[in-house]
C-alpha atoms as a PDB file:
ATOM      1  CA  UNK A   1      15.351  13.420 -12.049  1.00  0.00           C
ATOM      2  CA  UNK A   2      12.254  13.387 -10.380  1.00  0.00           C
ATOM      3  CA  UNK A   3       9.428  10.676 -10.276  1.00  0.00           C
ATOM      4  CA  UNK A   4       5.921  10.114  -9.395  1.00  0.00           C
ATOM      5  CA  UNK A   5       5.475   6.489  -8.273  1.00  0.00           C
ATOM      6  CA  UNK A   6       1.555   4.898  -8.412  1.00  0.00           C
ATOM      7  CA  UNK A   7       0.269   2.419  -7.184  1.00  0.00           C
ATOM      8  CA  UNK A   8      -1.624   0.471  -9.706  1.00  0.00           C
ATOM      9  CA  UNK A   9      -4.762  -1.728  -9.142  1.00  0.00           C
ATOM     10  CA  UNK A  10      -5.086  -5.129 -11.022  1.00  0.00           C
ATOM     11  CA  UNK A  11      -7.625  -7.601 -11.553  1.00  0.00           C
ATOM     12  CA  UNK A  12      -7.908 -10.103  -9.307  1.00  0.00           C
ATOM     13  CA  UNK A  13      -8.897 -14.005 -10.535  1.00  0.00           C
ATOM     14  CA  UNK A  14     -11.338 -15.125  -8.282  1.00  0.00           C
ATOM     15  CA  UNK A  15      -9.841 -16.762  -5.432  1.00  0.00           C
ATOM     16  CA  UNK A  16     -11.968 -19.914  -4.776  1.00  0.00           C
ATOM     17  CA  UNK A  17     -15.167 -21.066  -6.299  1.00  0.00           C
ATOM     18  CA  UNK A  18     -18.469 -22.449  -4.290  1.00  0.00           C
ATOM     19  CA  UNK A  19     -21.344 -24.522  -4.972  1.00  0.00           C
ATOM     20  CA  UNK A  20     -22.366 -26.195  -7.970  1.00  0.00           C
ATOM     21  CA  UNK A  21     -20.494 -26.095 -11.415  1.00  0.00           C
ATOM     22  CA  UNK A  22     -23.480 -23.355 -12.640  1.00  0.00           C
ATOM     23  CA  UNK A  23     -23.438 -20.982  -9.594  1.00  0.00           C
ATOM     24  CA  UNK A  24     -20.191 -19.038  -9.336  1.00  0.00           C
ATOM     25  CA  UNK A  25     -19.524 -17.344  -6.195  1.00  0.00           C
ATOM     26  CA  UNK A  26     -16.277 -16.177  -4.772  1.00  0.00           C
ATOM     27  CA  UNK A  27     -15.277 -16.737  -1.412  1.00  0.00           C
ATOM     28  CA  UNK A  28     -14.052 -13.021  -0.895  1.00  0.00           C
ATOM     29  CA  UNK A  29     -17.752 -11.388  -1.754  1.00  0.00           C
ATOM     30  CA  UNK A  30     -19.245 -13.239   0.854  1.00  0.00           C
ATOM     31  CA  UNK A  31     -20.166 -10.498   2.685  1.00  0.00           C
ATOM     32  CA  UNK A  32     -23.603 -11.457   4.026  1.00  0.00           C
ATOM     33  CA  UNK A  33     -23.521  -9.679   7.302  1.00  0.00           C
ATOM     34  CA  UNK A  34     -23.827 -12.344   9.742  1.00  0.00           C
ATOM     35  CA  UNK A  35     -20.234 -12.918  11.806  1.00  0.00           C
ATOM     36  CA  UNK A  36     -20.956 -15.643  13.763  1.00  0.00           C
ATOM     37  CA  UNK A  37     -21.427 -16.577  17.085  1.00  0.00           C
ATOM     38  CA  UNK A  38     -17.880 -16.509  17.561  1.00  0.00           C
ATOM     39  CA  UNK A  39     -17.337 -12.856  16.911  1.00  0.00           C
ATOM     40  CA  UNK A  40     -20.255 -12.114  19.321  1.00  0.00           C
ATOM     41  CA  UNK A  41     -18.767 -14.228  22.194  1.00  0.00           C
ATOM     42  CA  UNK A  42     -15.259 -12.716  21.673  1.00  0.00           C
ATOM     43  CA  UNK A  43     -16.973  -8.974  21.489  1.00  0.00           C
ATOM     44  CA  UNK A  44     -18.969  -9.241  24.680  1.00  0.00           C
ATOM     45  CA  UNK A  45     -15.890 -10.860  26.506  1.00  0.00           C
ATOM     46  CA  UNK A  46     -13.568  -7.779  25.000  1.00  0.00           C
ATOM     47  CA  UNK A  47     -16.577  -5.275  26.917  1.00  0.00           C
ATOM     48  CA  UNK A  48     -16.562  -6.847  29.783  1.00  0.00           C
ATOM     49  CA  UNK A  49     -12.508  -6.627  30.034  1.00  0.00           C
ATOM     50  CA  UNK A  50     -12.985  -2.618  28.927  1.00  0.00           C
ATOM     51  CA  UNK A  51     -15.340  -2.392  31.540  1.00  0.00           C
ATOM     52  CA  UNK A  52     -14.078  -4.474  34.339  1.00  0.00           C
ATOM     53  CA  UNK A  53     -10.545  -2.686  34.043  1.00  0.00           C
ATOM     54  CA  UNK A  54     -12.179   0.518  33.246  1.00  0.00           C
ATOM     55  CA  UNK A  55      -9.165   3.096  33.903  1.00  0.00           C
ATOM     56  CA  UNK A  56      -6.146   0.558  32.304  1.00  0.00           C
ATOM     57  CA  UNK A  57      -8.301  -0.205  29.669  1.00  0.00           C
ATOM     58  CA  UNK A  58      -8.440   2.792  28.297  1.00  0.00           C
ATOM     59  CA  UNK A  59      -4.239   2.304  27.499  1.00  0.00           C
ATOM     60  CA  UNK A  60      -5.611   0.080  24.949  1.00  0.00           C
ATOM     61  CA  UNK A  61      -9.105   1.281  23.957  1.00  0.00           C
ATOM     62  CA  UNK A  62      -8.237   4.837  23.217  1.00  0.00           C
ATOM     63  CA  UNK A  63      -6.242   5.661  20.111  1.00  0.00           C
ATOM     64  CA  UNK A  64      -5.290   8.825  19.110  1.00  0.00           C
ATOM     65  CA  UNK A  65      -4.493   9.693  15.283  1.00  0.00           C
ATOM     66  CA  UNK A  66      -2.804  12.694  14.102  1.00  0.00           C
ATOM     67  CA  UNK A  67      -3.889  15.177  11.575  1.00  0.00           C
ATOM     68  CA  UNK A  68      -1.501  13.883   9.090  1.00  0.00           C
ATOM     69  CA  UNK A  69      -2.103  10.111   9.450  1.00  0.00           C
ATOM     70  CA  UNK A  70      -5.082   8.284   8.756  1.00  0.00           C
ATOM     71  CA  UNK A  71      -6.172   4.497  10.936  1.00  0.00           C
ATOM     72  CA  UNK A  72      -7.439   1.268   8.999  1.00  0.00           C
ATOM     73  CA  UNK A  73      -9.356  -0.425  11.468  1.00  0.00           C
ATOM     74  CA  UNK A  74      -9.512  -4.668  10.908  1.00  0.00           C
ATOM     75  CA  UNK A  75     -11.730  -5.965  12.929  1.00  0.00           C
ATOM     76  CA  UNK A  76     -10.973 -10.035  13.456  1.00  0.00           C
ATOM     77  CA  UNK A  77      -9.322  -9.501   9.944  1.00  0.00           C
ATOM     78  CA  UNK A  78     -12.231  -7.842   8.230  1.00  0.00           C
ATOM     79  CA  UNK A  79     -12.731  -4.382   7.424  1.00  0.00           C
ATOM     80  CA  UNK A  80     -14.457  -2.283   9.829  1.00  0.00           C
ATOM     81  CA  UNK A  81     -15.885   0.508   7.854  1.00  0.00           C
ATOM     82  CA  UNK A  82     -15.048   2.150   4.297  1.00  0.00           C
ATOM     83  CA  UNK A  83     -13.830   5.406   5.424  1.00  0.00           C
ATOM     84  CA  UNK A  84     -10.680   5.407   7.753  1.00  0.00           C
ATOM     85  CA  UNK A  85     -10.464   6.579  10.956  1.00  0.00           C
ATOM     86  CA  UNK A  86      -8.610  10.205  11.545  1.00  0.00           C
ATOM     87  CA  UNK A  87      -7.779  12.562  12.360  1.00  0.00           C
ATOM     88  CA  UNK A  88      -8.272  12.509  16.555  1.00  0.00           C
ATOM     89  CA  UNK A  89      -9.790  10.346  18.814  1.00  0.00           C
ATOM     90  CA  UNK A  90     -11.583   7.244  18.536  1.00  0.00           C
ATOM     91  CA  UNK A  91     -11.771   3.776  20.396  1.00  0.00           C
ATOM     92  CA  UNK A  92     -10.569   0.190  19.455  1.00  0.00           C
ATOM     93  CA  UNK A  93     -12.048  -3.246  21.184  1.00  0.00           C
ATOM     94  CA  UNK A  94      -8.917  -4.555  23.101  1.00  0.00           C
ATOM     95  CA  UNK A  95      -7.962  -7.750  21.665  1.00  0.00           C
ATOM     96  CA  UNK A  96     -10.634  -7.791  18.797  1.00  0.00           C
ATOM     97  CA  UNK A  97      -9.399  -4.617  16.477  1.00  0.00           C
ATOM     98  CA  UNK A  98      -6.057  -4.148  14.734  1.00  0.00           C
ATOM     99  CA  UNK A  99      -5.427  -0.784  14.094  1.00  0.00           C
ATOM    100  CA  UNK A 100      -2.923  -0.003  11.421  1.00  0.00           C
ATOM    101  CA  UNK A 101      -1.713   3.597  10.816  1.00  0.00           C
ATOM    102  CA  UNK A 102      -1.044   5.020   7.402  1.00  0.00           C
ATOM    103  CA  UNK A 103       1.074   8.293   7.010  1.00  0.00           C
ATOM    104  CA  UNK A 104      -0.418  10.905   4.253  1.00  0.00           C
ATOM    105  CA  UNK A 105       2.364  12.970   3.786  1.00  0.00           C
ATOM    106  CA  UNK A 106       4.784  13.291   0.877  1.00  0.00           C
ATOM    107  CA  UNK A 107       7.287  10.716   1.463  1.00  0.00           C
ATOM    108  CA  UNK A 108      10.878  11.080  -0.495  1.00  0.00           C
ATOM    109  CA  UNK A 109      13.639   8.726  -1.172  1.00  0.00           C
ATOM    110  CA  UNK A 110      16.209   8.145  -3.041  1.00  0.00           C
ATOM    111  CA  UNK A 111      16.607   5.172  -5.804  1.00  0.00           C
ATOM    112  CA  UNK A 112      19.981   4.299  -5.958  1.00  0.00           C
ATOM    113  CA  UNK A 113      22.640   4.738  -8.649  1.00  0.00           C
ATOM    114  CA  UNK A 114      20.967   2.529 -11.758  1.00  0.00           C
ATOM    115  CA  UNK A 115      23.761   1.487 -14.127  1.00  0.00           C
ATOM    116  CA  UNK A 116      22.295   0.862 -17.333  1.00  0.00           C
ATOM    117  CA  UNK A 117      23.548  -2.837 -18.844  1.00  0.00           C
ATOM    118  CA  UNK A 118      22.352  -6.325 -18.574  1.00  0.00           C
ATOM    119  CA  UNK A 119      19.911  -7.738 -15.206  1.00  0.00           C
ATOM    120  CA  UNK A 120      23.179 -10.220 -14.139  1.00  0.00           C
ATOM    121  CA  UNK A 121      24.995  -7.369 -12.741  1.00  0.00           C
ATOM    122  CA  UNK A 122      21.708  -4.207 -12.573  1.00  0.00           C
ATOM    123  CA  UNK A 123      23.388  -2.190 -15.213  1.00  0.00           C
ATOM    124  CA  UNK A 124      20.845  -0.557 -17.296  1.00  0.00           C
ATOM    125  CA  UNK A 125      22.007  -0.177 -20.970  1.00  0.00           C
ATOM    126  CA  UNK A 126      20.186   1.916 -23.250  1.00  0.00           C
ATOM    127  CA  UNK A 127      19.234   1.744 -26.740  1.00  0.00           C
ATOM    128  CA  UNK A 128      21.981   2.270 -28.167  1.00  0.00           C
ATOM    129  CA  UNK A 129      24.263  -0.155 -26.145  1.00  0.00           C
ATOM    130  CA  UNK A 130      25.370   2.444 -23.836  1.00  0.00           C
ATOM    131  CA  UNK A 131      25.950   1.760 -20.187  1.00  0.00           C
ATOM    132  CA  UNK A 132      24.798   4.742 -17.904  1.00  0.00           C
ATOM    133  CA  UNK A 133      24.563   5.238 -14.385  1.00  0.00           C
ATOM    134  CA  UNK A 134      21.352   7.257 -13.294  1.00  0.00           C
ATOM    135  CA  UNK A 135      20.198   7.843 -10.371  1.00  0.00           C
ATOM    136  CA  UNK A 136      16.751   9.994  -9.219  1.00  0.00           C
ATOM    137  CA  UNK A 137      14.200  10.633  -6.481  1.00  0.00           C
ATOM    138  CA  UNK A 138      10.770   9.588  -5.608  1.00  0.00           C
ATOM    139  CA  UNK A 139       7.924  11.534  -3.987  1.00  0.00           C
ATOM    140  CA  UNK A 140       4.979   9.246  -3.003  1.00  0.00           C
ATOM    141  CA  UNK A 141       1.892  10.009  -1.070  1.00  0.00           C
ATOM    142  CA  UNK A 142      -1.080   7.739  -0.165  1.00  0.00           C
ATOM    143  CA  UNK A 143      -4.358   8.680  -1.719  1.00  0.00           C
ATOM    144  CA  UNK A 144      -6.264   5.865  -0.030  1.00  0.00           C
ATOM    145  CA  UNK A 145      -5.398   4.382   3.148  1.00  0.00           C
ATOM    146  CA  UNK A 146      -7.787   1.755   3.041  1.00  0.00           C
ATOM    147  CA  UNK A 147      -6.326   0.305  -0.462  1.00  0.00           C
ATOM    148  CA  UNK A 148      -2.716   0.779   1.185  1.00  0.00           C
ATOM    149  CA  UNK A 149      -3.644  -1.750   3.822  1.00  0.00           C
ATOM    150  CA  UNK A 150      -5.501  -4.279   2.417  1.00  0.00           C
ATOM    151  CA  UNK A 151      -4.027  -4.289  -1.401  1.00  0.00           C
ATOM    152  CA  UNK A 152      -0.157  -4.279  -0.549  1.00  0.00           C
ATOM    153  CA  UNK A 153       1.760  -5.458   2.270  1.00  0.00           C
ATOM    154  CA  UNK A 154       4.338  -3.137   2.279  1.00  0.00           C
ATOM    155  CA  UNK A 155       3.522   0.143   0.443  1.00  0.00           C
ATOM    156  CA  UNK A 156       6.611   1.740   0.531  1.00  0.00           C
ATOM    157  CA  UNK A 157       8.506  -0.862  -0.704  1.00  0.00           C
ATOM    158  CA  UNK A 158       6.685  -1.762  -3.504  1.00  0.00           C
ATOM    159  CA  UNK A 159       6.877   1.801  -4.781  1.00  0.00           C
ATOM    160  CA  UNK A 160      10.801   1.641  -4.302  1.00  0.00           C
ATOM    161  CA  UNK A 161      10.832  -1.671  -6.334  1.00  0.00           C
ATOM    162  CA  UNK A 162       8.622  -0.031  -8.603  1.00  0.00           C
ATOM    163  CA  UNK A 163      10.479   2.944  -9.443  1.00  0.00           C
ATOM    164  CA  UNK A 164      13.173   0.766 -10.105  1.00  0.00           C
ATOM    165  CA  UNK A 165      11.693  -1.204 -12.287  1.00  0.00           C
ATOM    166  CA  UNK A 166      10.126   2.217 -14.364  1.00  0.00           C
ATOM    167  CA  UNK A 167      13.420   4.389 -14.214  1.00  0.00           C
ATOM    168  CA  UNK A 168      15.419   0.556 -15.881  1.00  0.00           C
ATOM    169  CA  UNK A 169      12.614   0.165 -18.518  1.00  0.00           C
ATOM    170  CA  UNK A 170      12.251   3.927 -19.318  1.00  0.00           C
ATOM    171  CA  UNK A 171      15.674   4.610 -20.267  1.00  0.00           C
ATOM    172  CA  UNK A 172      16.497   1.403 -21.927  1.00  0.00           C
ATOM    173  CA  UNK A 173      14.468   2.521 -24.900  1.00  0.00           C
ATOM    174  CA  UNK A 174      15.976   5.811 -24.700  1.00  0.00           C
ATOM    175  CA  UNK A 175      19.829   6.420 -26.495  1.00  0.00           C
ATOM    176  CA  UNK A 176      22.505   8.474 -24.487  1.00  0.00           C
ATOM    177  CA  UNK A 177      21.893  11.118 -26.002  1.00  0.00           C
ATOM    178  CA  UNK A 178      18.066  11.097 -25.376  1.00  0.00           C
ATOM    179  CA  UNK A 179      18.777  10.661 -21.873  1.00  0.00           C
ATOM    180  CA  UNK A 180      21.073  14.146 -21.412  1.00  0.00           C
ATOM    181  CA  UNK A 181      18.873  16.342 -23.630  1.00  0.00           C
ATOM    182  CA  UNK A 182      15.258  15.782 -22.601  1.00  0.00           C
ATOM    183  CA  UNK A 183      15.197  15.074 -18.707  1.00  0.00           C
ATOM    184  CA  UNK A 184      11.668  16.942 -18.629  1.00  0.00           C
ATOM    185  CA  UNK A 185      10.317  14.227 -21.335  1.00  0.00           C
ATOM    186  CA  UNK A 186      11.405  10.991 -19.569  1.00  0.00           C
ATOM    187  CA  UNK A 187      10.308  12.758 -16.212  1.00  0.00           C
ATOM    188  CA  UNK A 188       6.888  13.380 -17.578  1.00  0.00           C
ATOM    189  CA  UNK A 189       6.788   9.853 -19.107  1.00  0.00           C
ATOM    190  CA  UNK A 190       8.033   8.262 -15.405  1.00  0.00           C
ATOM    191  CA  UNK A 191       5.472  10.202 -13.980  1.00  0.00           C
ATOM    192  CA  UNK A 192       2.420   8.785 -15.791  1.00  0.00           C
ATOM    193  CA  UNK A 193       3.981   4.969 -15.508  1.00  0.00           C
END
């Protein structure tokens, strides 16, 4: 059985209120442009280490993506631009810029044997009190790199834990013999979850 795992966007709360009770303003919109003097001071000493060290700086300046992976650039934790980097060549400040790589090809795996029963012991059991093992496979790609990065820590295993979590609560409202005869129906309704 094959599944489509997604990664779903939420609503956030706001994180932190400022100012007075009637102005409302959340700490992670403040994006008014100015980065301090701190970032400036750190930016011109990161230069002047590219170009005082000119040829072994270029170990950590120059970063090469390929055409199948895409590069979030975080500049002193903040996001550099809206569009990721890729594919090819492009340069980093040394010491400044964190440069995480996301892969965009079709990644499989495996979710292992699901016995249907009670959470105590991971059996899955289905509607009509039924214990079943199941197991299937995922294919995942990333749409977005930049939402991989900064939304979830660890993309591919959330979309393990999620397809879990999907193939469990799919066939528990399914009986046994739901489960054998129409494959194609739970597939299709994994695939939209």
């Amino acid at each position: 059985m094959a599944s489509h795992a997604v990664v779903v966007d939420e609503e956030e709360e706001p994180r932190s209120k400022i100012g007075s009770p009637g102005q409302r303003k959340d700490v992670a919109d403040d994006d008014s442009g100015d980065l301090g003097c701190c970032f400036y001071i750190l930016a011109f000493f990161s230069f002047l280490i590219v170009i005082f060290f000119f040829p072994i700086s270029l170990i950590w300046s120059v970063k090469i993506v390929k055409d199948y992976e895409r590069a979030v650039i975080l500049r002193l934790g903040r996001l550099v631009s809206t569009k990721a980097k890729g594919p090819g060549i492009f340069f980093v400040l040394p010491c400044i810029d964190d440069v995480r790589v996301v892969n965009l090809r079709t990644v499989t795996f495996d979710v292992p044997p699901q016995e249907v029963d009670t959470h105590p012991t991971q059996l899955i059991l289905t509607k009509d009190s039924v214990t079943c093992r199941v197991d299937a496979v995922v294919y995942f790609r990333i749409s977005d790199p930049i939402k991989s990065v900064i939304s979830v820590e660890n993309a591919l295993n959330s979309t393990y834990l999620r397809a879990q979590t999907t193939l469990r609560n799919i066939l528990g409202t399914k009986n046994l013999k739901e489960i054998l005869s129409e494959r194609d129906i739970i597939r299709a309704e994994m695939s939209v979850s």
